[in-house]
PDB file of N, CA and C in Angstrom:
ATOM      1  N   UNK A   1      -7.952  -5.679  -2.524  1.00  0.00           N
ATOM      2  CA  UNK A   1      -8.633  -6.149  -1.339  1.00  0.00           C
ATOM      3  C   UNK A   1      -9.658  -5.113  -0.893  1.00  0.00           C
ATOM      4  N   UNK A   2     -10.833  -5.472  -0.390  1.00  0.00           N
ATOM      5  CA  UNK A   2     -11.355  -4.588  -0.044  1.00  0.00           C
ATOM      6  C   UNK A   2     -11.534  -4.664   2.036  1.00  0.00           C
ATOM      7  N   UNK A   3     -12.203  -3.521   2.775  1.00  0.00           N
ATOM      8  CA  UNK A   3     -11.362  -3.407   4.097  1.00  0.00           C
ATOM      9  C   UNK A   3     -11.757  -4.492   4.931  1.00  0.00           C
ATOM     10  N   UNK A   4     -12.845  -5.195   4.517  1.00  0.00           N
ATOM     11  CA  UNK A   4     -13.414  -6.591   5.028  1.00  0.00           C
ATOM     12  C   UNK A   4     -12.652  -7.391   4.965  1.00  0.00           C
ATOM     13  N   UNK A   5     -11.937  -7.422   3.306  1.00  0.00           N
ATOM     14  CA  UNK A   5     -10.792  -8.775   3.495  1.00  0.00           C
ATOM     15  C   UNK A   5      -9.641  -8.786   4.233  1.00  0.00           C
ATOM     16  N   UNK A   6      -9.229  -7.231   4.861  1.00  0.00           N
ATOM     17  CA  UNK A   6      -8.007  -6.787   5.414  1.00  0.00           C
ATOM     18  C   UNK A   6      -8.551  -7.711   6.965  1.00  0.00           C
ATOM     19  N   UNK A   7      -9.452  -7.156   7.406  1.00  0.00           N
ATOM     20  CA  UNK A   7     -10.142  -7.329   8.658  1.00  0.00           C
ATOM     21  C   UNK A   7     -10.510  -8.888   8.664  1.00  0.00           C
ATOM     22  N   UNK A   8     -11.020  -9.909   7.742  1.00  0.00           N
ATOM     23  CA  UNK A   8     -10.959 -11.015   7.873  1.00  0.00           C
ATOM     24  C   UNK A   8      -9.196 -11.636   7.786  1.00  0.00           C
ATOM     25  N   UNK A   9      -8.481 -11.180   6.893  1.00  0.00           N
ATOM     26  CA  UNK A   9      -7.108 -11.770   6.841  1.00  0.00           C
ATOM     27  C   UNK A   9      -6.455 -11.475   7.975  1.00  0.00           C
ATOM     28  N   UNK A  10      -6.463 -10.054   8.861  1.00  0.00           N
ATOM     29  CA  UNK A  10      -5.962 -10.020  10.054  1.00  0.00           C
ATOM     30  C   UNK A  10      -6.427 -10.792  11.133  1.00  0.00           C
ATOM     31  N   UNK A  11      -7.781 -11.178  11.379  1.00  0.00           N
ATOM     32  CA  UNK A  11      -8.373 -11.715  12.428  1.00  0.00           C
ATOM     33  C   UNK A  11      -7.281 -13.242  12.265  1.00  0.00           C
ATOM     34  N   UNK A  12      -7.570 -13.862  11.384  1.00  0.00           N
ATOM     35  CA  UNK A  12      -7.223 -15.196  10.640  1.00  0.00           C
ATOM     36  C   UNK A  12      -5.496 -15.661  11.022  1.00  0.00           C
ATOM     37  N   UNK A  13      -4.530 -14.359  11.118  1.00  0.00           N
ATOM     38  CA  UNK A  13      -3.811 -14.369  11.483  1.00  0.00           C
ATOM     39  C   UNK A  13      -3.361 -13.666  13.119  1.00  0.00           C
ATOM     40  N   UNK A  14      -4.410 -13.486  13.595  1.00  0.00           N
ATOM     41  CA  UNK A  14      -4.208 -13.246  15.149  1.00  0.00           C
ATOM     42  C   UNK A  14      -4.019 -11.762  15.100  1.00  0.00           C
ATOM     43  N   UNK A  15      -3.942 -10.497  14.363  1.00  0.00           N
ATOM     44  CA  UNK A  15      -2.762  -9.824  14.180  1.00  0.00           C
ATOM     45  C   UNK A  15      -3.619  -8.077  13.858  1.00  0.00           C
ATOM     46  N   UNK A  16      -3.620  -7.193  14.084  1.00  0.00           N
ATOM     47  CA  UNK A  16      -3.744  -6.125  13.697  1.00  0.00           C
ATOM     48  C   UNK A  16      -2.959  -5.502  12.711  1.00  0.00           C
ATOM     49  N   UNK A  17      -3.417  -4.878  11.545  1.00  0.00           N
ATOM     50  CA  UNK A  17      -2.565  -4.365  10.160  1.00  0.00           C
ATOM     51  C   UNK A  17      -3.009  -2.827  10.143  1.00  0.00           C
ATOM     52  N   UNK A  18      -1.826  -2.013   9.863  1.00  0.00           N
ATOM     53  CA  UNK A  18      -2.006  -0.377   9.828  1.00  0.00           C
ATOM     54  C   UNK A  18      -2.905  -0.802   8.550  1.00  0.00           C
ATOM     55  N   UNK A  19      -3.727  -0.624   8.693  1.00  0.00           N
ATOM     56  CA  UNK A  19      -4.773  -0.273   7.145  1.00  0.00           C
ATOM     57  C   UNK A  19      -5.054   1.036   6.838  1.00  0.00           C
ATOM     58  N   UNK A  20      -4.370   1.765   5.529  1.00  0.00           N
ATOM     59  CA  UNK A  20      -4.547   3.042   4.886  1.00  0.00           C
ATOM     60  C   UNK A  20      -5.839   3.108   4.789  1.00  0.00           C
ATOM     61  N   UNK A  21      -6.746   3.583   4.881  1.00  0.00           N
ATOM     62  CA  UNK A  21      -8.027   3.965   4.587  1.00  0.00           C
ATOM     63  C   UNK A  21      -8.507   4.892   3.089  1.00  0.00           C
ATOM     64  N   UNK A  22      -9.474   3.933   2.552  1.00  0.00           N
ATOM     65  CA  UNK A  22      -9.083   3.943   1.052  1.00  0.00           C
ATOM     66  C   UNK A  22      -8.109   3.651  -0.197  1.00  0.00           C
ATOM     67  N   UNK A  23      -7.030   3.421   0.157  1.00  0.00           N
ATOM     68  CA  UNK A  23      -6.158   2.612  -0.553  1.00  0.00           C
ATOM     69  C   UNK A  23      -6.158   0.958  -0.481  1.00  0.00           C
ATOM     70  N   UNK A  24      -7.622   0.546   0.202  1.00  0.00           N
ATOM     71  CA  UNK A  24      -7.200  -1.095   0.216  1.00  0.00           C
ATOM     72  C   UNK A  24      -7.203  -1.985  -0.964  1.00  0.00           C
ATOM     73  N   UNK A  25      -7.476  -1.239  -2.417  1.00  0.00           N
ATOM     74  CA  UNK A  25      -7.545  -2.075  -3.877  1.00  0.00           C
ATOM     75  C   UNK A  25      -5.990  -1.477  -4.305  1.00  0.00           C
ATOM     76  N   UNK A  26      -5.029  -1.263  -3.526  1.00  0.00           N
ATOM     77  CA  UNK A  26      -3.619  -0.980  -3.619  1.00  0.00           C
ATOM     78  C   UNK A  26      -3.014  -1.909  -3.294  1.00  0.00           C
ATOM     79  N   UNK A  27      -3.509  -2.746  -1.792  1.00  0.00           N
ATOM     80  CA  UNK A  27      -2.751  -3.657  -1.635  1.00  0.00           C
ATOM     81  C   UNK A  27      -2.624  -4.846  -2.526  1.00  0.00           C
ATOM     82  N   UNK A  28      -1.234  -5.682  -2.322  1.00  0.00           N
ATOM     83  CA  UNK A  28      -0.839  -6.754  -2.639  1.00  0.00           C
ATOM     84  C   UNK A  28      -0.762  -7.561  -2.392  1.00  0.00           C
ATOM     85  N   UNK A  29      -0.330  -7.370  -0.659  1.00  0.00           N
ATOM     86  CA  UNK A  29      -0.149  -8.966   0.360  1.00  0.00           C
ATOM     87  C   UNK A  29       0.459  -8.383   1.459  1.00  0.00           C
ATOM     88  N   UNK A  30       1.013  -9.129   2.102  1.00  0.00           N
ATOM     89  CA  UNK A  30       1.481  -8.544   3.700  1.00  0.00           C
ATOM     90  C   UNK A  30       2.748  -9.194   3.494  1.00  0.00           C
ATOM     91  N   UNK A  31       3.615  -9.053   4.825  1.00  0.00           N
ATOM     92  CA  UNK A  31       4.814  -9.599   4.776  1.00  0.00           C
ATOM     93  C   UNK A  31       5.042 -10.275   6.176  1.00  0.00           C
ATOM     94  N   UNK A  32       5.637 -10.897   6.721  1.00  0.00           N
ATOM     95  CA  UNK A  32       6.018 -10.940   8.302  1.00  0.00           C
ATOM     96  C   UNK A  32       7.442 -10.569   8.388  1.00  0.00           C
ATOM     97  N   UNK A  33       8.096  -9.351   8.951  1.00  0.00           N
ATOM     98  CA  UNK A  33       9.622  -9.169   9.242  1.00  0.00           C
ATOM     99  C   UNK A  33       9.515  -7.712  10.727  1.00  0.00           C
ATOM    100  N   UNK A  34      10.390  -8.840  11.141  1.00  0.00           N
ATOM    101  CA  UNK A  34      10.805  -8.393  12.847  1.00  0.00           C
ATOM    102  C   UNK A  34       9.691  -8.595  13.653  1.00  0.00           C
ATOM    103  N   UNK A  35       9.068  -9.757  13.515  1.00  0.00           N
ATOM    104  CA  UNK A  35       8.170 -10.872  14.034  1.00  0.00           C
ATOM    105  C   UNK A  35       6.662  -9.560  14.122  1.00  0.00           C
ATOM    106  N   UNK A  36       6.769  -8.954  12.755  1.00  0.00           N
ATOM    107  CA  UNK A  36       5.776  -8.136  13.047  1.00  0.00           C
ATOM    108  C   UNK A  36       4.922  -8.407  11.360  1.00  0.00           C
ATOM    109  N   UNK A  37       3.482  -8.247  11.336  1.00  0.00           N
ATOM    110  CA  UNK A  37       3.138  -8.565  10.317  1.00  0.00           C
ATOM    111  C   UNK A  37       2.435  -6.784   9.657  1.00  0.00           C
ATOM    112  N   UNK A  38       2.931  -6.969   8.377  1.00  0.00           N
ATOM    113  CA  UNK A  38       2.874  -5.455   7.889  1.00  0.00           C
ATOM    114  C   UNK A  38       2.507  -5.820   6.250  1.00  0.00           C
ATOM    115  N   UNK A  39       1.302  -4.885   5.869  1.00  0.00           N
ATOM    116  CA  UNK A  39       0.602  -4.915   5.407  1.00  0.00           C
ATOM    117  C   UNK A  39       1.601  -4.625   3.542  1.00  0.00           C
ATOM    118  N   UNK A  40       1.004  -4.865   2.212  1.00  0.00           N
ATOM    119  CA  UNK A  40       1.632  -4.217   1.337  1.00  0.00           C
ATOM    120  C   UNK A  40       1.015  -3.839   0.161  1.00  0.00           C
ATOM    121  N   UNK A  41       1.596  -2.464  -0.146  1.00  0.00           N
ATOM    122  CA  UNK A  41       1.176  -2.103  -0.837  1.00  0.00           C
ATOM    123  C   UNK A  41       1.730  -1.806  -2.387  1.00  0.00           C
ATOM    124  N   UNK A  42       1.032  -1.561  -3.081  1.00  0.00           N
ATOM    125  CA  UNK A  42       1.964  -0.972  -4.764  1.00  0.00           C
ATOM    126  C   UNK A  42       1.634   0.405  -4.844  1.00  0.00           C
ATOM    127  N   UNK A  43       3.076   0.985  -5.026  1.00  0.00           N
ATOM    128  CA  UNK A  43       3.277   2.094  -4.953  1.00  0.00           C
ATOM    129  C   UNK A  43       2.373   2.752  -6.084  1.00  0.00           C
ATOM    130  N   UNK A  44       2.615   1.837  -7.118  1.00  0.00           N
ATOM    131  CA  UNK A  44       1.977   2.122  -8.534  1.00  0.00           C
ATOM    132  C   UNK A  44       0.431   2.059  -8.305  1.00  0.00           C
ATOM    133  N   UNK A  45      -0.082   1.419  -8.065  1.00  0.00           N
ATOM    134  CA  UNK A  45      -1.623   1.332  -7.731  1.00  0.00           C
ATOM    135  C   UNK A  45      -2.384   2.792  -6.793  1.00  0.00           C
ATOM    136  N   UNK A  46      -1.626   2.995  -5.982  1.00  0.00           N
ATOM    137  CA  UNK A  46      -1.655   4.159  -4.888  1.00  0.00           C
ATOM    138  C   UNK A  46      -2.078   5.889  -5.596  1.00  0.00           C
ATOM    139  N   UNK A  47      -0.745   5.387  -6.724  1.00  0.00           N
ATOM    140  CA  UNK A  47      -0.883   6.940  -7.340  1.00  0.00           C
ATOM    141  C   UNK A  47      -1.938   6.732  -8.662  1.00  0.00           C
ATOM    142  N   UNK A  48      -2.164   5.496  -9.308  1.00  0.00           N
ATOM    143  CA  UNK A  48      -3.420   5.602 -10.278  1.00  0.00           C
ATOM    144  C   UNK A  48      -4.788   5.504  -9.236  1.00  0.00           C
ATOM    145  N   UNK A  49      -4.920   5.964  -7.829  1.00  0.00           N
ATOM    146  CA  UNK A  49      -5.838   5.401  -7.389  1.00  0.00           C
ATOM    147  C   UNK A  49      -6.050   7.078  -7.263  1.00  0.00           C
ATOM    148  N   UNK A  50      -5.369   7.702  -6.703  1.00  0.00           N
ATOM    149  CA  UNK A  50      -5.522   9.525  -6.465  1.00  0.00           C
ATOM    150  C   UNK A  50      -5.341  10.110  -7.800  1.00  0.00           C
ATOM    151  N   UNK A  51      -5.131   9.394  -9.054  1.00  0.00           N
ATOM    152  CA  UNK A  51      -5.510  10.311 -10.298  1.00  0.00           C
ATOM    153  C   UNK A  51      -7.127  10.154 -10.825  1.00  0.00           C
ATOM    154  N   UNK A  52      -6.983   8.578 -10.225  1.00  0.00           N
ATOM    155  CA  UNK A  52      -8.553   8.678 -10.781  1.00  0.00           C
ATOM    156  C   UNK A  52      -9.635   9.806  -9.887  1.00  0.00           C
ATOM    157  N   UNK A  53      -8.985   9.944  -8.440  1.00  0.00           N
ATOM    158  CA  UNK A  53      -9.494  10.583  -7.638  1.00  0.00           C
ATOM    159  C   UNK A  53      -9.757  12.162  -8.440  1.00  0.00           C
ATOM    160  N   UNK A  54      -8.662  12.579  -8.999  1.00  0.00           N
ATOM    161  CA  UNK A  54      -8.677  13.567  -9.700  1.00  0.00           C
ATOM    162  C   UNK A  54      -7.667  14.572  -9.953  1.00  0.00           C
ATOM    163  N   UNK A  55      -6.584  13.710  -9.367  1.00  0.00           N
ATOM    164  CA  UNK A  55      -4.913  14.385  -9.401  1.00  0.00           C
ATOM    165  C   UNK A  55      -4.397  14.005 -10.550  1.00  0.00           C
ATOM    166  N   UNK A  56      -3.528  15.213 -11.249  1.00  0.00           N
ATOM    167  CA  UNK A  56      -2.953  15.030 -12.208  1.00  0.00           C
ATOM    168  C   UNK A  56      -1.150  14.066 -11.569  1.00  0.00           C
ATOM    169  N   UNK A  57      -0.859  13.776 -12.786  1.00  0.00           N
ATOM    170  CA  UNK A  57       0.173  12.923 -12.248  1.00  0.00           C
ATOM    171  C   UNK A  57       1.200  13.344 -11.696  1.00  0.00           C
ATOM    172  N   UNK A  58       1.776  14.273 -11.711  1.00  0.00           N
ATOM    173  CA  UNK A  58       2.766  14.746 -11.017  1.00  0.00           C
ATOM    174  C   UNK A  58       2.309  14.932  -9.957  1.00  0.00           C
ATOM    175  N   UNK A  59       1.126  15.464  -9.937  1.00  0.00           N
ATOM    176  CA  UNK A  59       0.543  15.589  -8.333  1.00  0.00           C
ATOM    177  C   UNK A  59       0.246  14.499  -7.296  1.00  0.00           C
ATOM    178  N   UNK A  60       0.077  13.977  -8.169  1.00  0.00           N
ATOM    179  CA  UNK A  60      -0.182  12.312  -7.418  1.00  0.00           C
ATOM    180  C   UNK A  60       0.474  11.917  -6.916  1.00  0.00           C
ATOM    181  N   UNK A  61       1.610  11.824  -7.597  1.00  0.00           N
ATOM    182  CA  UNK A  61       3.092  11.407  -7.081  1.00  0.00           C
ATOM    183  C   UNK A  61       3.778  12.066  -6.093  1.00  0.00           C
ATOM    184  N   UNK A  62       3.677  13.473  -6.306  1.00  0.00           N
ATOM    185  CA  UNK A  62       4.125  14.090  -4.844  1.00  0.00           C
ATOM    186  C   UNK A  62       3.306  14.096  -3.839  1.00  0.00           C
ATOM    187  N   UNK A  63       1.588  13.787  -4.216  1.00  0.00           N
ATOM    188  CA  UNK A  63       1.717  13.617  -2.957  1.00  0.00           C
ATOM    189  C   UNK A  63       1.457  11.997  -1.998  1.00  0.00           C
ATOM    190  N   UNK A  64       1.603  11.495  -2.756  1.00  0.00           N
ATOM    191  CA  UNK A  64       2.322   9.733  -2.575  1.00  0.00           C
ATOM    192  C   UNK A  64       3.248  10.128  -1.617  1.00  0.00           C
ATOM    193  N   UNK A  65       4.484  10.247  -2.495  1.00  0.00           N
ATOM    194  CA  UNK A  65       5.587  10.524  -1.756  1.00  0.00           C
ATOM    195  C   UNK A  65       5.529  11.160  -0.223  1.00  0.00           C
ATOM    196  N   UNK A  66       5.364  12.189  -0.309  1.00  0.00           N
ATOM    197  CA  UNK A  66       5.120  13.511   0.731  1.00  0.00           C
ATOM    198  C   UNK A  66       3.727  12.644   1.847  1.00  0.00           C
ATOM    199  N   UNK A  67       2.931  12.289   1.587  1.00  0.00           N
ATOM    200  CA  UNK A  67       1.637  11.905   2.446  1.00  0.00           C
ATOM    201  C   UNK A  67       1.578  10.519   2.762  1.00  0.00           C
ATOM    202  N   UNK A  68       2.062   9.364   1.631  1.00  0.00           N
ATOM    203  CA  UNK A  68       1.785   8.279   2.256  1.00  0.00           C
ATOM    204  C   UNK A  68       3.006   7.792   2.113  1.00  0.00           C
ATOM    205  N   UNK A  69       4.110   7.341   1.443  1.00  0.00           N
ATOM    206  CA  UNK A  69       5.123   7.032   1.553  1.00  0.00           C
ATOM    207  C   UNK A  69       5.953   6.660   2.785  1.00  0.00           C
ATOM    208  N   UNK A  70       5.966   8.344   3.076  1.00  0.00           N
ATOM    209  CA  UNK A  70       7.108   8.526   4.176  1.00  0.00           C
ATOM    210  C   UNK A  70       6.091   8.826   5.391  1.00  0.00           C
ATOM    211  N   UNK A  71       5.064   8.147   5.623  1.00  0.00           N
ATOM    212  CA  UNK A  71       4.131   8.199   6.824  1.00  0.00           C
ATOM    213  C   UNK A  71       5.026   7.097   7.528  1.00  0.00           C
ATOM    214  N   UNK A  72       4.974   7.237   8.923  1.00  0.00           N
ATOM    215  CA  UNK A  72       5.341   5.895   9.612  1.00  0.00           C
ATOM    216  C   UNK A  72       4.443   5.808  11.008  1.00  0.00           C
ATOM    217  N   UNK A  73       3.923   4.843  11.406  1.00  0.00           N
ATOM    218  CA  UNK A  73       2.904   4.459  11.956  1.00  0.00           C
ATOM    219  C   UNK A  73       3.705   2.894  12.989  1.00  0.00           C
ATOM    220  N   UNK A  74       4.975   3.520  13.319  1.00  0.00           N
ATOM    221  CA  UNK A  74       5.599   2.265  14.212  1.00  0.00           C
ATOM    222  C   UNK A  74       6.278   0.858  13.818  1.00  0.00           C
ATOM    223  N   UNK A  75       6.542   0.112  14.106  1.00  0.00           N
ATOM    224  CA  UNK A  75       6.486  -1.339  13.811  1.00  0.00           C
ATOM    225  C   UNK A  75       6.002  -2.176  12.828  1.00  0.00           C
ATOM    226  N   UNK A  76       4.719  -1.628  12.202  1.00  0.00           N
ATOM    227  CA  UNK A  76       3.676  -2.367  11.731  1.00  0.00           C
ATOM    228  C   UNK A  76       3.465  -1.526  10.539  1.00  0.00           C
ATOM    229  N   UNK A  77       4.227  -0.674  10.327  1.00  0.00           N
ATOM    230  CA  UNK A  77       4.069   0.091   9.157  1.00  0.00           C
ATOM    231  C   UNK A  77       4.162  -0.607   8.065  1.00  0.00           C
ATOM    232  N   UNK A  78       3.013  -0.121   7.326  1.00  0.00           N
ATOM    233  CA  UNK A  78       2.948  -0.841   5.881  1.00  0.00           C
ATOM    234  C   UNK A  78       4.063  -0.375   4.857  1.00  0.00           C
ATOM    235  N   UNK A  79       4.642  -1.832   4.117  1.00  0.00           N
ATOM    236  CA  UNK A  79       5.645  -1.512   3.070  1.00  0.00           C
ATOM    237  C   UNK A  79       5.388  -1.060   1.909  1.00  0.00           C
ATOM    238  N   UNK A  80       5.737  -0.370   0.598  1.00  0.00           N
ATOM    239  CA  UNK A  80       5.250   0.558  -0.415  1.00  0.00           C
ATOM    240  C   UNK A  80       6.444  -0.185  -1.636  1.00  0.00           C
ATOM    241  N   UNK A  81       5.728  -0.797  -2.235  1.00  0.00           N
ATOM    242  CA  UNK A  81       6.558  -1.636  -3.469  1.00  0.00           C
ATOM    243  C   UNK A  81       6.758  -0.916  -4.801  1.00  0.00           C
ATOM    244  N   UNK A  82       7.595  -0.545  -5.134  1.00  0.00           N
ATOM    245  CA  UNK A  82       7.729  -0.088  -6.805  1.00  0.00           C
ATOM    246  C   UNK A  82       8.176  -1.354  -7.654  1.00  0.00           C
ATOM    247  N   UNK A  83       7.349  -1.769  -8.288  1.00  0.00           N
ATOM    248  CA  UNK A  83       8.033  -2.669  -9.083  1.00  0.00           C
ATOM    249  C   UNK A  83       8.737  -2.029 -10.265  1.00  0.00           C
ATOM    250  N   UNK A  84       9.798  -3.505 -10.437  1.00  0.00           N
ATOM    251  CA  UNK A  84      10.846  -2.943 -11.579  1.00  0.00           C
ATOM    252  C   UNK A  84      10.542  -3.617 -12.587  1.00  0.00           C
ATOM    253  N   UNK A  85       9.969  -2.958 -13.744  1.00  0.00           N
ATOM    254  CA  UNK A  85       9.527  -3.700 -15.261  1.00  0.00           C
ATOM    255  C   UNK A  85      11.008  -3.358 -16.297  1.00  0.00           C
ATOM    256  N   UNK A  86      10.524  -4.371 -17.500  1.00  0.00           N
ATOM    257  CA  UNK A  86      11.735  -4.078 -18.350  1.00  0.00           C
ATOM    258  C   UNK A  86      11.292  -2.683 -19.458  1.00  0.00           C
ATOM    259  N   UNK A  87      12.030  -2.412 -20.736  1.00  0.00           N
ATOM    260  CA  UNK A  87      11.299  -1.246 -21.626  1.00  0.00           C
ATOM    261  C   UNK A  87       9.917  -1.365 -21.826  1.00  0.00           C
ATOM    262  N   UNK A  88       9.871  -2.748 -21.745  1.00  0.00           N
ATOM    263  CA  UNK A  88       8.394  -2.781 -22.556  1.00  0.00           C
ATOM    264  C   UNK A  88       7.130  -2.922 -21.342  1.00  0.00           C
ATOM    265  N   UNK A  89       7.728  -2.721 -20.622  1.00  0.00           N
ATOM    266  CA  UNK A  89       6.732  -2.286 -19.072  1.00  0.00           C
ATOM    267  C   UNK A  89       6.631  -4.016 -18.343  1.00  0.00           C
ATOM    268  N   UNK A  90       6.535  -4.969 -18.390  1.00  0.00           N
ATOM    269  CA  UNK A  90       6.982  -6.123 -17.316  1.00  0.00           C
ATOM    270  C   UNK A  90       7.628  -6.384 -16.789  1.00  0.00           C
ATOM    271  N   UNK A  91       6.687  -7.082 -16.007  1.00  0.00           N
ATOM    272  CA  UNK A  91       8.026  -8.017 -14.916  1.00  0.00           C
ATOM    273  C   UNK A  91       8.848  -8.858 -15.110  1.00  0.00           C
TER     274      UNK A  91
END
């Protein structure tokens, strides 16, 4: 998504979304739970998005973890998805 579509999909739904700034080709979709609407993201997308930036991968990942992960921003905090693939990497 890019931050226009965040900003048209929120208007559309009445609703303000914590939007990460620069991570919006991370997101996936939103969710509605505890009558609150919260934005989503792939965890996986997040950290190939700060390697391309120029972090090696371990670095990426910690600082995923450490910086955006475990950020919380209230109510409306955006959710962080790891998907689970089989050996051969799918869903």
């Amino acid at each position: 998504m890019t931050r226009d579509q965040v900003e048209e999909l929120a208007e559309s739904l009445g609703v303000e979304f914590v939007n990460l700034d620069g991570l919006e080709s991370a997101i996936i979709g939103f969710a509605y739970h505890d009558n609150e609407y919260r934005l989503i993201y792939s965890a996986e997308k997040i950290i190939k998005k700060f390697m391309r930036d120029g972090m090696k991968g371990g670095e990426a990942v910690e600082w995923a973890e450490t910086n955006v992960f475990q950020s919380y921003f209230g109510k409306t905090s955006p959710v962080f998805v790891q998907e689970i693939t089989d050996k051969k990497g799918r869903n």
